[in-house]
Protein backbone atom coordinates (compact mmCIF):
# COMPACT_ATOMS: atom_id res chain seq x y z
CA UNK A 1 12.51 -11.88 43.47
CA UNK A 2 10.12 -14.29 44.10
CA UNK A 3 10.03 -17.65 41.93
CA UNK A 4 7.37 -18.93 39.81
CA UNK A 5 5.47 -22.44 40.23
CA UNK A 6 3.84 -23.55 37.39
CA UNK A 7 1.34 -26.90 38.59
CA UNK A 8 -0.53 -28.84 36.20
CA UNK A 9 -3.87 -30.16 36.47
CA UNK A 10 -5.70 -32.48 34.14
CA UNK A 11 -6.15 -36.25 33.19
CA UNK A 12 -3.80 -38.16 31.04
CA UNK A 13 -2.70 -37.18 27.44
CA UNK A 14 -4.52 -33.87 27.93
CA UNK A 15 -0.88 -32.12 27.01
CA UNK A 16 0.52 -31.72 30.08
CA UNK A 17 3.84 -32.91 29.75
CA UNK A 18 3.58 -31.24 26.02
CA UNK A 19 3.10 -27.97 27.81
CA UNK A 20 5.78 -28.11 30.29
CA UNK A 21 8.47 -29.00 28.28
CA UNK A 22 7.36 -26.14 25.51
CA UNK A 23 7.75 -23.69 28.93
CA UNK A 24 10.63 -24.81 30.04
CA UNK A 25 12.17 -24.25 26.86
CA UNK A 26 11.10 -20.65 27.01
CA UNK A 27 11.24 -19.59 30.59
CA UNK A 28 14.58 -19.07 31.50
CA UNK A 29 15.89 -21.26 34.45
CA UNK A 30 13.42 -22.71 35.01
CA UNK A 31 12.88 -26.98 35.44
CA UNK A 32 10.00 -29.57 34.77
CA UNK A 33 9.28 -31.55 37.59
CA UNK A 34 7.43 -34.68 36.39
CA UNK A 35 6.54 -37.94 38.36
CA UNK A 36 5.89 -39.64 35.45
CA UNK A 37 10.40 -39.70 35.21
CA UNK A 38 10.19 -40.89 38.81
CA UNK A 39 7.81 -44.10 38.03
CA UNK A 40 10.07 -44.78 35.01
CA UNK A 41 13.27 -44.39 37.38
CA UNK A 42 11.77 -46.58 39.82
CA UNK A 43 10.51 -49.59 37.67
CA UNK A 44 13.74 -49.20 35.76
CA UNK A 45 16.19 -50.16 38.10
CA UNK A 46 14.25 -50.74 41.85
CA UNK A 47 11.25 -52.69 40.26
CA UNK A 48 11.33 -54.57 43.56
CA UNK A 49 11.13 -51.81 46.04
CA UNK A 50 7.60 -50.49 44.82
CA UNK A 51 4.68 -50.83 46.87
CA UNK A 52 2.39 -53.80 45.49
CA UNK A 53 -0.59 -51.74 46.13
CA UNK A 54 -1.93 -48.72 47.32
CA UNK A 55 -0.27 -45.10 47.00
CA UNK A 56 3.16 -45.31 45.33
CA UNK A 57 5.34 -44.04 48.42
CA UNK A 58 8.66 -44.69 46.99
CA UNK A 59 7.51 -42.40 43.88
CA UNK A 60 6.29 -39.93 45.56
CA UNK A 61 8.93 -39.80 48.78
CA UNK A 62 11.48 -39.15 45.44
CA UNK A 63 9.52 -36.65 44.02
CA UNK A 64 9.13 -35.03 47.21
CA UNK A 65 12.90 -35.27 47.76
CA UNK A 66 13.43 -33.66 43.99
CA UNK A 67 11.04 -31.07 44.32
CA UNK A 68 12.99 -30.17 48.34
CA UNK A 69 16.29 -29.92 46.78
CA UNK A 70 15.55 -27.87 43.51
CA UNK A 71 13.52 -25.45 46.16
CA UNK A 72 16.83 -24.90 48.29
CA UNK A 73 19.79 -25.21 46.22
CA UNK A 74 18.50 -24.02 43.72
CA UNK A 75 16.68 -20.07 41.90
CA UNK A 76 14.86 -22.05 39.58
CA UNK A 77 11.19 -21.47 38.27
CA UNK A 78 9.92 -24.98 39.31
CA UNK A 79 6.83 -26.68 36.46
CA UNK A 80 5.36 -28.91 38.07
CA UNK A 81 3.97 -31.64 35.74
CA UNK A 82 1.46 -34.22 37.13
CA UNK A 83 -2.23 -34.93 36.84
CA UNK A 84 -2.85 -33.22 40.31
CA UNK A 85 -6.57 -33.60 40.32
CA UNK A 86 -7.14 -33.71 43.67
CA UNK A 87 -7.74 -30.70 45.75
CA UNK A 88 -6.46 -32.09 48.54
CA UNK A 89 -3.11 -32.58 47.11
CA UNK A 90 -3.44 -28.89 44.97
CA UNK A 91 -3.52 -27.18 48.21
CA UNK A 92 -0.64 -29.13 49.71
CA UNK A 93 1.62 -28.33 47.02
CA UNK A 94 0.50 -24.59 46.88
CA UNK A 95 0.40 -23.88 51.10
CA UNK A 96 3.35 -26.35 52.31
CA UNK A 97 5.41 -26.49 49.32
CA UNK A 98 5.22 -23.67 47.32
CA UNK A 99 3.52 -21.10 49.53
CA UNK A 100 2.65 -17.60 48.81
CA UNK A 101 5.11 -15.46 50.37
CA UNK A 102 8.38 -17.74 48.26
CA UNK A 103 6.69 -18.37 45.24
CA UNK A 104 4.13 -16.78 42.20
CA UNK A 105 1.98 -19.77 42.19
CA UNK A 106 0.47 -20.28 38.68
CA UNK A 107 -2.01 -23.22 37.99
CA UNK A 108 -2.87 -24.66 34.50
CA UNK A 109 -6.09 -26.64 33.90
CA UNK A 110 -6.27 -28.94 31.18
CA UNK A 111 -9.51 -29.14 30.41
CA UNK A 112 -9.21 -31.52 27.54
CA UNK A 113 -12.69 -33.29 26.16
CA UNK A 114 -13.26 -36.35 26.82
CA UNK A 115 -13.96 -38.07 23.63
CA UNK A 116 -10.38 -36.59 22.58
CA UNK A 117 -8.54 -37.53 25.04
CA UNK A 118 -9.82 -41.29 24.11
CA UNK A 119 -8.78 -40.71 20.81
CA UNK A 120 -5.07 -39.49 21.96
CA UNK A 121 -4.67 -42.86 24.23
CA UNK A 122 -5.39 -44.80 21.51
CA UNK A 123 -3.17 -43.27 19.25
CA UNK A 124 -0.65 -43.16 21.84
CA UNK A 125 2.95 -44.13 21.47
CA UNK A 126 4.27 -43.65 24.61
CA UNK A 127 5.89 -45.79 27.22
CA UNK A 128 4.06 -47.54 29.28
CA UNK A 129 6.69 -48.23 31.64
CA UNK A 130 5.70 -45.54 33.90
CA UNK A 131 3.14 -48.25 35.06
CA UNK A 132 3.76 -50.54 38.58
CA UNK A 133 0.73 -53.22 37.68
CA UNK A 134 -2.60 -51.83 38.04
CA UNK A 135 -3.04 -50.66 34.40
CA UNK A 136 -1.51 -51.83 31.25
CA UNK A 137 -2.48 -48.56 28.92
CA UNK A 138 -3.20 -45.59 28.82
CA UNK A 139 -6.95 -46.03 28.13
CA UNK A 140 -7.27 -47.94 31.14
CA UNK A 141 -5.80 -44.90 33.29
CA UNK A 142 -8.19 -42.53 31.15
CA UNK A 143 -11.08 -44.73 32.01
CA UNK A 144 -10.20 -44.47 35.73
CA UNK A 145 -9.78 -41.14 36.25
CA UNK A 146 -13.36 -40.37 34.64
CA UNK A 147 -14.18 -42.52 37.35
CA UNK A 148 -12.44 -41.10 39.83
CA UNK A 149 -13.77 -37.58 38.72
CA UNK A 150 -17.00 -38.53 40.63
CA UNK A 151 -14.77 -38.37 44.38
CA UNK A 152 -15.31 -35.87 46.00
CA UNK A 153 -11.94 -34.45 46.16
CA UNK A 154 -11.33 -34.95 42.32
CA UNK A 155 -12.39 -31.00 41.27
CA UNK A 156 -11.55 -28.74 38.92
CA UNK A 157 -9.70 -25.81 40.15
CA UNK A 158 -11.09 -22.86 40.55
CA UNK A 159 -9.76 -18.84 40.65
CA UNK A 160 -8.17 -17.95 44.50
CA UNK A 161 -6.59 -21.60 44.44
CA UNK A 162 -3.52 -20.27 42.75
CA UNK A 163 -2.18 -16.48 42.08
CA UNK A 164 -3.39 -17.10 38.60
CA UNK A 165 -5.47 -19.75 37.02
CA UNK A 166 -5.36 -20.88 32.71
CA UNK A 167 -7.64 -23.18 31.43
CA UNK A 168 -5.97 -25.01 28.10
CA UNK A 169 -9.48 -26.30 26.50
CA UNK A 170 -7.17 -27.40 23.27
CA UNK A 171 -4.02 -27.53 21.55
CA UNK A 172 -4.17 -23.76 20.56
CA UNK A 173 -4.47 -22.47 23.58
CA UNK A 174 -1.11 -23.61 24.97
CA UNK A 175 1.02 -20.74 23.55
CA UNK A 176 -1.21 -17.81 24.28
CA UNK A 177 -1.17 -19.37 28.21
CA UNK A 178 3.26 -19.53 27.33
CA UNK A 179 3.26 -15.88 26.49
CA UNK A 180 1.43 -14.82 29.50
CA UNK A 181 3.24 -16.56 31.90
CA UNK A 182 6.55 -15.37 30.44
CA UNK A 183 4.71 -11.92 30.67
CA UNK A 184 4.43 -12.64 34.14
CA UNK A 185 7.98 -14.09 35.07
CA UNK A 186 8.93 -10.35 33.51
CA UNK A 187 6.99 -8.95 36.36
């Protein structure tokens, strides 16, 4: 039986890491995958091995390493939970990782509006220690990637990326998108 991979797509505080959690807890064996838990790892205890500037290598060689050994030791249904707005980067994760003949690939798009999603940073009580220099809150990452959302690169997804595409566009949504992916898993 083919595996599902769940990949999330969407700026910060748009629920991501809300959502994953809320699926893991109802898809059986299954596991969140979240870089955000790699940053933390990292500036926790190897604060002086990350990169000064530029892409985080050390974060991302450990995800990478995570995401290799819960693909072969293990059957789980792997959630992958990280802002994954480029397509670039979608469509390595979906043809070299997770391709189609090992996994059901399953993409969810936060598509969160802006003005609440600058309400939610600034509300925001969470750790900022997932951070290596370049920001010091939440807004400040917010305010970058609706920069960034001018590259190129930076797109929404769109249906054929994935074997099946949800859009959250708010809170509610998130269980009705649970339900059909557990309707799926029963497949």
């Amino acid at each position: 039986m083919k595996r599902l991979v769940i990949i999330t797509v969407g700026k910060t505080h748009s629920g991501k890491t809300t959502f994953a959690r809320a699926l893991e807890k109802e898809l059986q064996s299954s596991m969140v995958i979240d870089q955000d838990n790699h940053a933390e790892f990292i500036n926790t205890f190897y604060k002086d091995l990350r990169p000064l500037d530029g892409p985080n290598t050390l974060k991302h060689a450990i995800s990478k390493l995570i995401v290799n050994y819960a693909i072969e030791q293990t059957n789980y249904h792997l959630i992958i939970c990280n802002s994954n707005r480029s397509l670039k980067d979608r469509s390595y994760l979906f043809k070299e990782l997770f391709p189609k003949d090992d996994f059901i690939q399953i993409m969810i798009h936060f598509d969160i509006p802006y003005d609440v999603l600058q309400g939610r940073v600034t509300e925001s009580q969470r750790s900022t220690n997932i951070f290596r220099g370049a920001y010091s809150n939440f807004a400040e990452v917010l305010e970058k990637q609706q920069t960034d959302s001018l590259k190129e690169d930076v797109i929404d997804p769109v249906e054929g990326e994935a074997d099946y595409l949800f859009v959250i566009k708010d809170n509610a949504d998130a269980e009705t998108v649970i339900l059909e992916i557990l309707q799926i898993a029963r497949q």
